[in-house]
PDB file of N, CA and C in Angstrom:
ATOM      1  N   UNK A   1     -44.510  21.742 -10.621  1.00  0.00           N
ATOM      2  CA  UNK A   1     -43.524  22.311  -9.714  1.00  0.00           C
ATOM      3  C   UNK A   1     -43.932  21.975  -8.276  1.00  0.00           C
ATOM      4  N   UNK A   2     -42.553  21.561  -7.425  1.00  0.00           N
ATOM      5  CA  UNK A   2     -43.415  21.332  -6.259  1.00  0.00           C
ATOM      6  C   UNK A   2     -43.195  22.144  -5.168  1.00  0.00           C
ATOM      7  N   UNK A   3     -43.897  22.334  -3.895  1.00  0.00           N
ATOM      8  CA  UNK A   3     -43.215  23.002  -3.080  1.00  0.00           C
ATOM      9  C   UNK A   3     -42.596  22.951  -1.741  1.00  0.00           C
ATOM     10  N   UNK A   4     -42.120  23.774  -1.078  1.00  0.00           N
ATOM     11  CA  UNK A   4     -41.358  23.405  -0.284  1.00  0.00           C
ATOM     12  C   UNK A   4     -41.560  22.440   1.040  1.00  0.00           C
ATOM     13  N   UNK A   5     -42.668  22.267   1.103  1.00  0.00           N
ATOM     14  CA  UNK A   5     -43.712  21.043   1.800  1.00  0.00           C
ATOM     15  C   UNK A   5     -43.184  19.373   1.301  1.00  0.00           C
ATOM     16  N   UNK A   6     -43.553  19.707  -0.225  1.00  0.00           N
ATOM     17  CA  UNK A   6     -42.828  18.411  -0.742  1.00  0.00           C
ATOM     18  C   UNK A   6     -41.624  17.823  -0.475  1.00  0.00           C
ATOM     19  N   UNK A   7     -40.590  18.493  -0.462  1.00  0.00           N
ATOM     20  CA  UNK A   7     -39.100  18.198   0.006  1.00  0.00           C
ATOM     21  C   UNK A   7     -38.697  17.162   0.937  1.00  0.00           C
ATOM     22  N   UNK A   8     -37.953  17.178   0.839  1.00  0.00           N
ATOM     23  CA  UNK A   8     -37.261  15.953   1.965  1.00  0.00           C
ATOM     24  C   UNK A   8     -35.539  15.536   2.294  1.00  0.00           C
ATOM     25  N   UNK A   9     -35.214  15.565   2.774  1.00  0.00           N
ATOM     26  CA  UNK A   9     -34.085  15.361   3.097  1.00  0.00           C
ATOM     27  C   UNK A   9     -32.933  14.126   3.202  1.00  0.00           C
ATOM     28  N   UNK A  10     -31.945  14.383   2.182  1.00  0.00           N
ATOM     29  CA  UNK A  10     -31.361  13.267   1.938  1.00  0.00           C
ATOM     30  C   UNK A  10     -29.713  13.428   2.327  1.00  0.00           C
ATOM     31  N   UNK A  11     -28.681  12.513   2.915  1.00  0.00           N
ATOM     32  CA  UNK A  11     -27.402  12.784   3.186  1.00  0.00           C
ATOM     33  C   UNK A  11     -26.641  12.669   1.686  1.00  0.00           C
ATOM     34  N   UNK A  12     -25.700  13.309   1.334  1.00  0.00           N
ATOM     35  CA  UNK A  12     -24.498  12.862   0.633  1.00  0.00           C
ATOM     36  C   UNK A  12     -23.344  12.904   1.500  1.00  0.00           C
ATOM     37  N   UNK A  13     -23.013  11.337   0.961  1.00  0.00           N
ATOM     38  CA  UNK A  13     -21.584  10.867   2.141  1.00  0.00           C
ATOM     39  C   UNK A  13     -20.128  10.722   0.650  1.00  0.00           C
ATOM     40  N   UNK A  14     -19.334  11.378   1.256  1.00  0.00           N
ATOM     41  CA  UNK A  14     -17.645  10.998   0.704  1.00  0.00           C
ATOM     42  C   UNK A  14     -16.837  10.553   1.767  1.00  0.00           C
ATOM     43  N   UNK A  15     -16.364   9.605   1.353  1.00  0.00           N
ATOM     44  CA  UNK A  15     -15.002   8.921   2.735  1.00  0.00           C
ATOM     45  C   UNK A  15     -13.757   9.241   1.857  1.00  0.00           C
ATOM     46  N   UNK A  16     -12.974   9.889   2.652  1.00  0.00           N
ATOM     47  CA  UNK A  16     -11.796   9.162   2.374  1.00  0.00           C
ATOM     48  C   UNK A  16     -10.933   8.697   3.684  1.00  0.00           C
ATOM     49  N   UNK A  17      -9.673   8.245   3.157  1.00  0.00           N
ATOM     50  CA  UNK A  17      -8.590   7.109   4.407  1.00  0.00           C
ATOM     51  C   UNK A  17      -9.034   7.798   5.472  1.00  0.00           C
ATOM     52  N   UNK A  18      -8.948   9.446   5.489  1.00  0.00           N
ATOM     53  CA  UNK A  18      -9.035   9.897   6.951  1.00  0.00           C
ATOM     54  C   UNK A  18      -9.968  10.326   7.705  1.00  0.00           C
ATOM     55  N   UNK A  19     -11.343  10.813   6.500  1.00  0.00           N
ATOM     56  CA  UNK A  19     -12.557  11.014   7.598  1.00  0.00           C
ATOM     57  C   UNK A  19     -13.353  10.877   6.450  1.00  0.00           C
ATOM     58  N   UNK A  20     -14.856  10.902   7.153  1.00  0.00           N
ATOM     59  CA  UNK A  20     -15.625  11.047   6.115  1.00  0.00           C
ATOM     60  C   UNK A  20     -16.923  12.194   6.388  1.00  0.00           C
ATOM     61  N   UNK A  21     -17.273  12.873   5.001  1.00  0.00           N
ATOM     62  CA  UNK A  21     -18.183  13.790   4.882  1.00  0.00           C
ATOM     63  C   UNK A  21     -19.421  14.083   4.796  1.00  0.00           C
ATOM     64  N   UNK A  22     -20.623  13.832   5.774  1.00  0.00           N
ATOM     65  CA  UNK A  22     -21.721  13.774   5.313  1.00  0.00           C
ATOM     66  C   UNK A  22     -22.522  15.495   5.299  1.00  0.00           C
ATOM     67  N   UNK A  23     -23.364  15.887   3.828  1.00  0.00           N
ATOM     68  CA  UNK A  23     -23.713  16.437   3.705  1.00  0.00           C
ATOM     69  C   UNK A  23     -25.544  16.628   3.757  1.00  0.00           C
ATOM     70  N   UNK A  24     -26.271  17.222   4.560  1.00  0.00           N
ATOM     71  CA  UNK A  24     -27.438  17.115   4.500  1.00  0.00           C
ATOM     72  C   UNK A  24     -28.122  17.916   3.222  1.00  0.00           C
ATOM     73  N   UNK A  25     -28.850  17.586   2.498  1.00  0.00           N
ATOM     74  CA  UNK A  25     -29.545  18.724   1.361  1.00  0.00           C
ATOM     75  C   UNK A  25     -31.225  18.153   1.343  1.00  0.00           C
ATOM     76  N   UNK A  26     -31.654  19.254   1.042  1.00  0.00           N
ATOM     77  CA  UNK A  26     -32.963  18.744   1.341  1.00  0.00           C
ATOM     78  C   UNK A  26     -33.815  18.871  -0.482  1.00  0.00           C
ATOM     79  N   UNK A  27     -34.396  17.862  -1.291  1.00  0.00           N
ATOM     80  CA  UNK A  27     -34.617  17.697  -2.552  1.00  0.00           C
ATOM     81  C   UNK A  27     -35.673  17.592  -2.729  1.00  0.00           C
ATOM     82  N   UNK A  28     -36.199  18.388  -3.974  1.00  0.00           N
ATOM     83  CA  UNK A  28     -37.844  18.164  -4.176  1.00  0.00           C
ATOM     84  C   UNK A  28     -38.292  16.259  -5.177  1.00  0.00           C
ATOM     85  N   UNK A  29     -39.203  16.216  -4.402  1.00  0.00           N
ATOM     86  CA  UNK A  29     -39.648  14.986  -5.636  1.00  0.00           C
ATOM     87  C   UNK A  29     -38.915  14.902  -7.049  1.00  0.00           C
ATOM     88  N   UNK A  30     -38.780  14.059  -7.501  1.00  0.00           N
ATOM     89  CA  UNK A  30     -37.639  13.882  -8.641  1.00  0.00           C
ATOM     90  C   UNK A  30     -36.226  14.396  -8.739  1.00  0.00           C
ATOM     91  N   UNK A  31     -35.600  14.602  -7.901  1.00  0.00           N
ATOM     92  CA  UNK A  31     -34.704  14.940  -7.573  1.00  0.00           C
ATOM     93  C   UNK A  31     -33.580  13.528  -8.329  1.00  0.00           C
ATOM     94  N   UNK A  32     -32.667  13.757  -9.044  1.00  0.00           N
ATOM     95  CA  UNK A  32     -31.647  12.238  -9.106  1.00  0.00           C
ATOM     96  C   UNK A  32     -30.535  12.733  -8.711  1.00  0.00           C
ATOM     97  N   UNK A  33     -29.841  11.236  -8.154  1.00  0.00           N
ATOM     98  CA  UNK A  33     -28.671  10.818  -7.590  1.00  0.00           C
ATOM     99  C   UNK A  33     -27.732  11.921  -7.526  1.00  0.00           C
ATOM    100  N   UNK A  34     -27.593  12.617  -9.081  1.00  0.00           N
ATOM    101  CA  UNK A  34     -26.315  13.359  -9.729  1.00  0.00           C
ATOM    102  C   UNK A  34     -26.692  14.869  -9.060  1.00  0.00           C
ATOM    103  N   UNK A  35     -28.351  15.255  -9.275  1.00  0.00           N
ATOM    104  CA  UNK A  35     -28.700  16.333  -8.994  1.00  0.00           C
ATOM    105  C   UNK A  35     -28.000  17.149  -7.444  1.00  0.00           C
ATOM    106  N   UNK A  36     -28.419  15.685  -6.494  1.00  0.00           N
ATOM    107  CA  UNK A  36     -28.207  15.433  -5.164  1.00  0.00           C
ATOM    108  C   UNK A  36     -26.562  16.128  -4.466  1.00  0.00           C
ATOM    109  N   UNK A  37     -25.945  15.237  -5.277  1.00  0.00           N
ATOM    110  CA  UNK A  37     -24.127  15.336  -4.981  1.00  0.00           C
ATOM    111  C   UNK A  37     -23.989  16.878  -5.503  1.00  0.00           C
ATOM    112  N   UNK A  38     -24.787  17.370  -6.732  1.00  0.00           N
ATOM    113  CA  UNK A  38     -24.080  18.820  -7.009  1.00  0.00           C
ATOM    114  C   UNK A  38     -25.021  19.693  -5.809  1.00  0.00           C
ATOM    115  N   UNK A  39     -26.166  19.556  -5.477  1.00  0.00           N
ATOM    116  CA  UNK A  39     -26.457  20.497  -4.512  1.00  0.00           C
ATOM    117  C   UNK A  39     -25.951  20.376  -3.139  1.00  0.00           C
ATOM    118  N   UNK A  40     -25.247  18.942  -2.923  1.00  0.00           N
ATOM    119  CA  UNK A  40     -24.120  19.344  -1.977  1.00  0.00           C
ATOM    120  C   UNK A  40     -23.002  20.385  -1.837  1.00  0.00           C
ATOM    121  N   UNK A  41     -22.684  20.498  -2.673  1.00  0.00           N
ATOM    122  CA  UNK A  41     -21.530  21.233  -3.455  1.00  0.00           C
ATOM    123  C   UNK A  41     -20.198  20.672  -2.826  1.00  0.00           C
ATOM    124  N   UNK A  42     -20.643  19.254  -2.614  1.00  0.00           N
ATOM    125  CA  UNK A  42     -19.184  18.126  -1.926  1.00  0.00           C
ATOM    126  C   UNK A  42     -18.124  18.391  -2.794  1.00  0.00           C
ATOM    127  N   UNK A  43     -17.987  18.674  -4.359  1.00  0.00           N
ATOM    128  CA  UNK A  43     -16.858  18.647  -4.961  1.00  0.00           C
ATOM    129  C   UNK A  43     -16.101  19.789  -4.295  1.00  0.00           C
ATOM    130  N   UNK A  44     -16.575  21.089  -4.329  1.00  0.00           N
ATOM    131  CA  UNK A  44     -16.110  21.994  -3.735  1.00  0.00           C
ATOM    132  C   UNK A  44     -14.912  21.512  -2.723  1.00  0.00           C
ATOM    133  N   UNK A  45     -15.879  20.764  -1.595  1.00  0.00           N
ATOM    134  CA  UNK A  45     -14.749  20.179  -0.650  1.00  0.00           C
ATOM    135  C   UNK A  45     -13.122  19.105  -1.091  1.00  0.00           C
ATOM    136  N   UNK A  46     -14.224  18.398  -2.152  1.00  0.00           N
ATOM    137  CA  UNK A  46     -12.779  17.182  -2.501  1.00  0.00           C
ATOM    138  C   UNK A  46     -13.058  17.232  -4.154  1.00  0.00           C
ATOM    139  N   UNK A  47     -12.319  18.693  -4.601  1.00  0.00           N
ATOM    140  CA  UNK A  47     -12.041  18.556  -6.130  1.00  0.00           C
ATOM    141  C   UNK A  47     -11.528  17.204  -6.944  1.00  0.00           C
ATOM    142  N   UNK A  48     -11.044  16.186  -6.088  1.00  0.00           N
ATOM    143  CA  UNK A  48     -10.698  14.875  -6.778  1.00  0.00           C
ATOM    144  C   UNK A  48     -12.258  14.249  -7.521  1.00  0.00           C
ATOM    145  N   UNK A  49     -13.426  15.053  -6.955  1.00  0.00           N
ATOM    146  CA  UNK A  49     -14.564  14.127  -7.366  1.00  0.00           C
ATOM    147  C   UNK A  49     -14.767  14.546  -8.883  1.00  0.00           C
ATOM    148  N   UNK A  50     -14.757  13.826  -9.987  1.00  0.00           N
ATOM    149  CA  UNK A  50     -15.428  13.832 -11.015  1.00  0.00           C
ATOM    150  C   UNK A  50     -16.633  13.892 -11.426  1.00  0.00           C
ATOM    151  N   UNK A  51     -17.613  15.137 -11.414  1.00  0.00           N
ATOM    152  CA  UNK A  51     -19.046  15.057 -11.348  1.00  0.00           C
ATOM    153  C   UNK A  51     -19.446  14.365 -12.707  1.00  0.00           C
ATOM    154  N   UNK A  52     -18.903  14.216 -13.991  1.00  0.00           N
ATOM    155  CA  UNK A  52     -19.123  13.540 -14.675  1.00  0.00           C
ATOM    156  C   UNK A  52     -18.905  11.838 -14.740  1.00  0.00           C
ATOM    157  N   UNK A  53     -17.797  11.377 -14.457  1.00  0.00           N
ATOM    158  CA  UNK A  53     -17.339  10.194 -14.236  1.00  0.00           C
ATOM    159  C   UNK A  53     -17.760   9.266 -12.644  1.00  0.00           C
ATOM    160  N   UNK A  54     -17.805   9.711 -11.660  1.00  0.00           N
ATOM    161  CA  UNK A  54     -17.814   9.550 -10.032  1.00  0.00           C
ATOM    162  C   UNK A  54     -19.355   8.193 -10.147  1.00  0.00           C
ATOM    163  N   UNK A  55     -18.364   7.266  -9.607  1.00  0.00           N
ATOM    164  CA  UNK A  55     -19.499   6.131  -8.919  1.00  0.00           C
ATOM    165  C   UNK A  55     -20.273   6.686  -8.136  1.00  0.00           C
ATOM    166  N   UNK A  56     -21.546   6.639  -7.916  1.00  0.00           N
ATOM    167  CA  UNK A  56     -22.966   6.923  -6.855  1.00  0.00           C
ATOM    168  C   UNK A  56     -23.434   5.265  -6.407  1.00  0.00           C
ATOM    169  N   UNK A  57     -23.794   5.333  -5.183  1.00  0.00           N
ATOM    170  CA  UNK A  57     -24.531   4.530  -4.721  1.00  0.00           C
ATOM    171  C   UNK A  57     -25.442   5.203  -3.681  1.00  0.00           C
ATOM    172  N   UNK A  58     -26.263   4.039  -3.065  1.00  0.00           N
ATOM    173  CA  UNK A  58     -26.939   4.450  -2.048  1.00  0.00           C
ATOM    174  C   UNK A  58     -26.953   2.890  -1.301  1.00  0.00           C
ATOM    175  N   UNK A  59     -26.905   2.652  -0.137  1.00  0.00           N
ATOM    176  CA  UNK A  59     -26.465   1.444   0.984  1.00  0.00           C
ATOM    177  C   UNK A  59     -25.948   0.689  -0.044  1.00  0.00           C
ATOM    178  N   UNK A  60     -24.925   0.894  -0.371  1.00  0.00           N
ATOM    179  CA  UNK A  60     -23.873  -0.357  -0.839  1.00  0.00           C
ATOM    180  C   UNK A  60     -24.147  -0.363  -2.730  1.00  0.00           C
ATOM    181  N   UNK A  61     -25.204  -0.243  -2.677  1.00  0.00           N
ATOM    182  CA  UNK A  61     -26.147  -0.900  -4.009  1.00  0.00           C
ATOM    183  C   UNK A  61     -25.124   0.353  -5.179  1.00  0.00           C
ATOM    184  N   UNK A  62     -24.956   0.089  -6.589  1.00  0.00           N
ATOM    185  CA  UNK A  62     -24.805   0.922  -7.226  1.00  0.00           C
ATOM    186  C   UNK A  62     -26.151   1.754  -8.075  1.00  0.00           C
ATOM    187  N   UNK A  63     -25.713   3.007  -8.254  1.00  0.00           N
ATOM    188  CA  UNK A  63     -26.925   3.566  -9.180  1.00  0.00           C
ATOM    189  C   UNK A  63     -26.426   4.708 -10.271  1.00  0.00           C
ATOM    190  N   UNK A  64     -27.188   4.498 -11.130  1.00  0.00           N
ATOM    191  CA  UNK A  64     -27.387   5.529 -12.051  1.00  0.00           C
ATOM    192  C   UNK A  64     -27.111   6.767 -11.628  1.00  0.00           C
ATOM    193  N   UNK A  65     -26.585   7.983 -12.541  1.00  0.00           N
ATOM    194  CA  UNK A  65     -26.366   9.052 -12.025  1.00  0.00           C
ATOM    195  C   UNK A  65     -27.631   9.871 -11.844  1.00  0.00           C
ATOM    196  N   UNK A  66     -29.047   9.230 -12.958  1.00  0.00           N
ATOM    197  CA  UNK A  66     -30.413   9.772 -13.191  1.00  0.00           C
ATOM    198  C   UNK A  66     -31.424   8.958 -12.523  1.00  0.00           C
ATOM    199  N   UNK A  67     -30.837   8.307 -11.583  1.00  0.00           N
ATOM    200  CA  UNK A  67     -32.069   7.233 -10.452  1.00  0.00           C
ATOM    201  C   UNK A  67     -32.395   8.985  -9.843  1.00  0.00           C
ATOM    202  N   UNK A  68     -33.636   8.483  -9.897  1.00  0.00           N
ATOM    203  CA  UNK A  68     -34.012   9.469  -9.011  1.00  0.00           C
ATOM    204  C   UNK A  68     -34.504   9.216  -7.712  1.00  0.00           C
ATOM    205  N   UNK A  69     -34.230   9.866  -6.764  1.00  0.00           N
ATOM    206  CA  UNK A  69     -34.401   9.676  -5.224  1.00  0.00           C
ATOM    207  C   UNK A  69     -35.958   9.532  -4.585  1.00  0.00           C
ATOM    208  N   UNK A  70     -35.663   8.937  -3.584  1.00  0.00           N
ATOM    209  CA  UNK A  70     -36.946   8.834  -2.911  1.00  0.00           C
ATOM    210  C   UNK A  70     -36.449   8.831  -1.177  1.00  0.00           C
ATOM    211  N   UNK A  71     -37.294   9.284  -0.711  1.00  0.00           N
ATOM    212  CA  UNK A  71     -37.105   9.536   0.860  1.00  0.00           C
ATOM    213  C   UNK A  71     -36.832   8.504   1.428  1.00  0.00           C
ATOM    214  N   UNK A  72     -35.942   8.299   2.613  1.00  0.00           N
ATOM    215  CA  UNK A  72     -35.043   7.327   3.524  1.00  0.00           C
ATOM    216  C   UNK A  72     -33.705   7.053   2.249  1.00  0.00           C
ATOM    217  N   UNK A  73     -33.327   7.293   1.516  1.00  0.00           N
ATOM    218  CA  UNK A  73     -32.468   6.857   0.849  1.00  0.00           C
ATOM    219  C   UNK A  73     -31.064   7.912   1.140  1.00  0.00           C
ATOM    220  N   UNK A  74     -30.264   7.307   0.720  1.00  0.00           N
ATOM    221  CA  UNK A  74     -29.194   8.205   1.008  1.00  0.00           C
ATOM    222  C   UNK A  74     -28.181   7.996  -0.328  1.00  0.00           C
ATOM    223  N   UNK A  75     -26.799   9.236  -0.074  1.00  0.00           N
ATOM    224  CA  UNK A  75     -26.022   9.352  -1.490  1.00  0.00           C
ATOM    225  C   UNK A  75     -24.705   8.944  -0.995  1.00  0.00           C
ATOM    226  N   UNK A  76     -24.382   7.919  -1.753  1.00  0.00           N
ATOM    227  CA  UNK A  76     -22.747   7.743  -1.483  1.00  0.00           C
ATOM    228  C   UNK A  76     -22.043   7.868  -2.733  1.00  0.00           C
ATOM    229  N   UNK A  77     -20.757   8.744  -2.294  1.00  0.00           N
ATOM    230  CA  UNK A  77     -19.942   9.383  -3.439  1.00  0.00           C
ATOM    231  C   UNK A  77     -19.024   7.982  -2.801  1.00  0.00           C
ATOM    232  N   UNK A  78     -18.462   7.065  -4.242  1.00  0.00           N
ATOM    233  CA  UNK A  78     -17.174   6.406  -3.777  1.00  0.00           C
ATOM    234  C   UNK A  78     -16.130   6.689  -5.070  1.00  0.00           C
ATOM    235  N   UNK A  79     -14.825   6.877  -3.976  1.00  0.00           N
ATOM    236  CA  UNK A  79     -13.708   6.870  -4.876  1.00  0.00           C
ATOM    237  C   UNK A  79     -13.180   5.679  -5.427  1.00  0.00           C
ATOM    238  N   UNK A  80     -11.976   5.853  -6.304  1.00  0.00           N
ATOM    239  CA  UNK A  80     -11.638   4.547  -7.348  1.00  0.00           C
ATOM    240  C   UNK A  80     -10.755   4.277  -6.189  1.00  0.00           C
ATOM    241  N   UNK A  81     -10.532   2.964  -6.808  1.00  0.00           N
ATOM    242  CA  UNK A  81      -9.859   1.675  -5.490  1.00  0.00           C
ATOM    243  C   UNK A  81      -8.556   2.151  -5.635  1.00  0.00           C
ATOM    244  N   UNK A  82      -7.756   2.353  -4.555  1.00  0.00           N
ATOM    245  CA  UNK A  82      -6.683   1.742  -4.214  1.00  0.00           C
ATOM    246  C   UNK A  82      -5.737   0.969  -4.928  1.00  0.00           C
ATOM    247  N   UNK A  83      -6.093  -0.231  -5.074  1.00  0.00           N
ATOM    248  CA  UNK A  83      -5.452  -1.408  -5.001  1.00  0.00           C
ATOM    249  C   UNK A  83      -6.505  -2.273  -5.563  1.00  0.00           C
ATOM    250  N   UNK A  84      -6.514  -3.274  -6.633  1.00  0.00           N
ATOM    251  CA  UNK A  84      -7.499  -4.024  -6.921  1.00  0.00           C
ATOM    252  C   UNK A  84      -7.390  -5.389  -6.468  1.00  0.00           C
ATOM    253  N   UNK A  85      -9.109  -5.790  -5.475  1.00  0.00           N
ATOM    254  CA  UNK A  85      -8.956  -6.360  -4.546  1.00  0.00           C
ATOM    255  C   UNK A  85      -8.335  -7.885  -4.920  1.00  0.00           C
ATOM    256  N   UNK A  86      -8.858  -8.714  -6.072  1.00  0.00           N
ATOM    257  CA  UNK A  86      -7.619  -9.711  -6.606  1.00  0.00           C
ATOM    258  C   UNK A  86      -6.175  -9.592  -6.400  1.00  0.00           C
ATOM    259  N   UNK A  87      -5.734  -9.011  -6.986  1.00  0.00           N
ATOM    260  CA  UNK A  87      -4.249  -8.676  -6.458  1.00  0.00           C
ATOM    261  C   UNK A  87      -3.680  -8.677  -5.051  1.00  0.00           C
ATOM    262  N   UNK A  88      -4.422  -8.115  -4.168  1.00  0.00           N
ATOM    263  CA  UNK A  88      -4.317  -7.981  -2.712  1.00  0.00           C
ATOM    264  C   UNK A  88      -4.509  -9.125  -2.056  1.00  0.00           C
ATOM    265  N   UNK A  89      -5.522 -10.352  -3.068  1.00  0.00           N
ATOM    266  CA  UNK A  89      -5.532 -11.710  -2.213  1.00  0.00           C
ATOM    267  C   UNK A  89      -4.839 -12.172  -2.793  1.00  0.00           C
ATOM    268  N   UNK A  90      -4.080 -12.237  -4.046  1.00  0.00           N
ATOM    269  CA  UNK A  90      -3.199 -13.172  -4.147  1.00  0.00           C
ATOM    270  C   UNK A  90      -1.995 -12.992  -4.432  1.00  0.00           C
ATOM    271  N   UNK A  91      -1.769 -11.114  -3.480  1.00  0.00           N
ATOM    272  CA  UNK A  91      -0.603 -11.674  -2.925  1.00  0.00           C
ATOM    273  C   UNK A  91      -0.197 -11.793  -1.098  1.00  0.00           C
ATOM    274  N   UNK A  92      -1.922 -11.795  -1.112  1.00  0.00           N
ATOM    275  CA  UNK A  92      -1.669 -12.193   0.367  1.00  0.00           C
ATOM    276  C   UNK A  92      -1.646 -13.723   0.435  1.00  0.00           C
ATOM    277  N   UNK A  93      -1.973 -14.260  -0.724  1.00  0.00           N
ATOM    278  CA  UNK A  93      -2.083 -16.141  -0.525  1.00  0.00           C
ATOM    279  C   UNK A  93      -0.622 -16.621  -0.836  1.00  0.00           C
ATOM    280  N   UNK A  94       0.113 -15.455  -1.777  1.00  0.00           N
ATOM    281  CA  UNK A  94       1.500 -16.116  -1.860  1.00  0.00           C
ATOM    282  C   UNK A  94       2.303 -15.987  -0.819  1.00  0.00           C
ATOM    283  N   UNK A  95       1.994 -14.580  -0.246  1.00  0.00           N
ATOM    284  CA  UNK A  95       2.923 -14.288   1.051  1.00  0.00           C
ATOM    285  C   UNK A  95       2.745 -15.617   2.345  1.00  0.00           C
ATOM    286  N   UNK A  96       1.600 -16.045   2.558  1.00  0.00           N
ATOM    287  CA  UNK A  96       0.961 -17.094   3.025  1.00  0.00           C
ATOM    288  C   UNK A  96       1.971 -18.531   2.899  1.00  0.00           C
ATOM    289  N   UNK A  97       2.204 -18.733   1.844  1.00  0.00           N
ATOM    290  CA  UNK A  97       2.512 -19.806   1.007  1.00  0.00           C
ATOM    291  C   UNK A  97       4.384 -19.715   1.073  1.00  0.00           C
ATOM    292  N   UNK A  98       4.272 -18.411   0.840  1.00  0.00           N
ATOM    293  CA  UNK A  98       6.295 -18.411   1.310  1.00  0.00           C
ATOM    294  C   UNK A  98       6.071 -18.517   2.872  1.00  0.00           C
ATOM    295  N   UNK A  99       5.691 -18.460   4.117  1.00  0.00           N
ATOM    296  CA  UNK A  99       5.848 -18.533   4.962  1.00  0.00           C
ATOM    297  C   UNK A  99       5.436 -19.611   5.230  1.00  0.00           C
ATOM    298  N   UNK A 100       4.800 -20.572   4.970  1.00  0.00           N
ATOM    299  CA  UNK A 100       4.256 -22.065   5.006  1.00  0.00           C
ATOM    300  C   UNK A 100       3.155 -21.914   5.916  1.00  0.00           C
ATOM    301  N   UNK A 101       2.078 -21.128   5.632  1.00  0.00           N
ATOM    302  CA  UNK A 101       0.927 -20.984   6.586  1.00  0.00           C
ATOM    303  C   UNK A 101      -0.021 -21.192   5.389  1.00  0.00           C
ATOM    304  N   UNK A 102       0.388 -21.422   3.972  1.00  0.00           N
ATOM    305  CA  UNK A 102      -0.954 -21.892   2.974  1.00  0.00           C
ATOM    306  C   UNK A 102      -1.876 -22.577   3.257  1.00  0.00           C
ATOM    307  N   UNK A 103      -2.002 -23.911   3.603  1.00  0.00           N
ATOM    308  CA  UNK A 103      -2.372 -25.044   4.291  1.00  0.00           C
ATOM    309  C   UNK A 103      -3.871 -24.034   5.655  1.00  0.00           C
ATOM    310  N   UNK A 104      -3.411 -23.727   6.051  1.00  0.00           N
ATOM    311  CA  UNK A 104      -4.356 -22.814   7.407  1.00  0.00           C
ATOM    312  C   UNK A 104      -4.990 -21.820   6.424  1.00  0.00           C
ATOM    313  N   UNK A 105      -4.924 -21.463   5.549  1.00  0.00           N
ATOM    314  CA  UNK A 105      -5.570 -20.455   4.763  1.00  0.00           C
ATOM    315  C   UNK A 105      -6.357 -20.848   3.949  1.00  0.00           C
ATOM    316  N   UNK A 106      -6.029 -21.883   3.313  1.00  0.00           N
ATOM    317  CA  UNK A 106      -7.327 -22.368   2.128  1.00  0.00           C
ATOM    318  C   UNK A 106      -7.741 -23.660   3.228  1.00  0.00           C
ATOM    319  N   UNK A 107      -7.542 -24.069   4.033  1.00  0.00           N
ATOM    320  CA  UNK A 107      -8.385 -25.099   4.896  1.00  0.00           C
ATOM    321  C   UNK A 107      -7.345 -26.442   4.638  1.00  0.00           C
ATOM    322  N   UNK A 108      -6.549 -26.782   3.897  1.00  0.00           N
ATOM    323  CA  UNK A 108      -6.236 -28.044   3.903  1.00  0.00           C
ATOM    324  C   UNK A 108      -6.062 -28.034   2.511  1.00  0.00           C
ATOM    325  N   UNK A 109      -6.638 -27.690   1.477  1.00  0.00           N
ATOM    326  CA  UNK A 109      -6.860 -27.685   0.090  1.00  0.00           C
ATOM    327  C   UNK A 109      -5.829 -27.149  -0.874  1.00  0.00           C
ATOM    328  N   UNK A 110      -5.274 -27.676  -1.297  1.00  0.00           N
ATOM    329  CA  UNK A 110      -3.828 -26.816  -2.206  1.00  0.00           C
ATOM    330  C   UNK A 110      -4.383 -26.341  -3.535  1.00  0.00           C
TER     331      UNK A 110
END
């Protein structure tokens, strides 16, 4: 068991379109990812989060819901996409292509 000496302090972040939420919690050694987000109690704030299902990362990277933490690291809650980003380029390459600006978009290359 460890004590409160041991601890350390880690953010959990949620974005959404209009702002985003960072939560400070402070976790003993072995602390994981999943542990982290519920002692935020971020769902509270945005019931859309699925504590069972919900992507975790930390800087970009994906992780396990049972990585367990280590100091300087941080928690990112991300939501499901939008729009899947394929789709969005190609129909921004067709929109491109009806307006005759294809050519400037892929470089020359059809």
């Amino acid at each position: 068991m460890s004590n409160e000496a041991d601890k350390f302090a880690v953010d959990v972040i949620y974005a959404t379109a209009q702002k985003q939420k960072v939560i400070s919690v402070n976790v003993a050694p072995g602390t994981t990812f999943i542990d982290a987000v519920c002692l935020s109690r971020m769902a509270e704030f945005y019931p859309e989060i699925d504590l069972d299902k919900v992507k975790l990362g930390t800087f970009s990277r994906a992780v396990k819901h049972d990585e367990v933490l280590v100091p300087g690291m941080r928690v990112e809650i991300y939501r499901s996409l939008i729009a899947d980003p394929k789709d969005v380029r190609r129909k921004r390459a067709e929109k491109a292509k009806d307006e005759g600006r294809a050519n400037k978009i892929t470089g020359g290359r059809a």
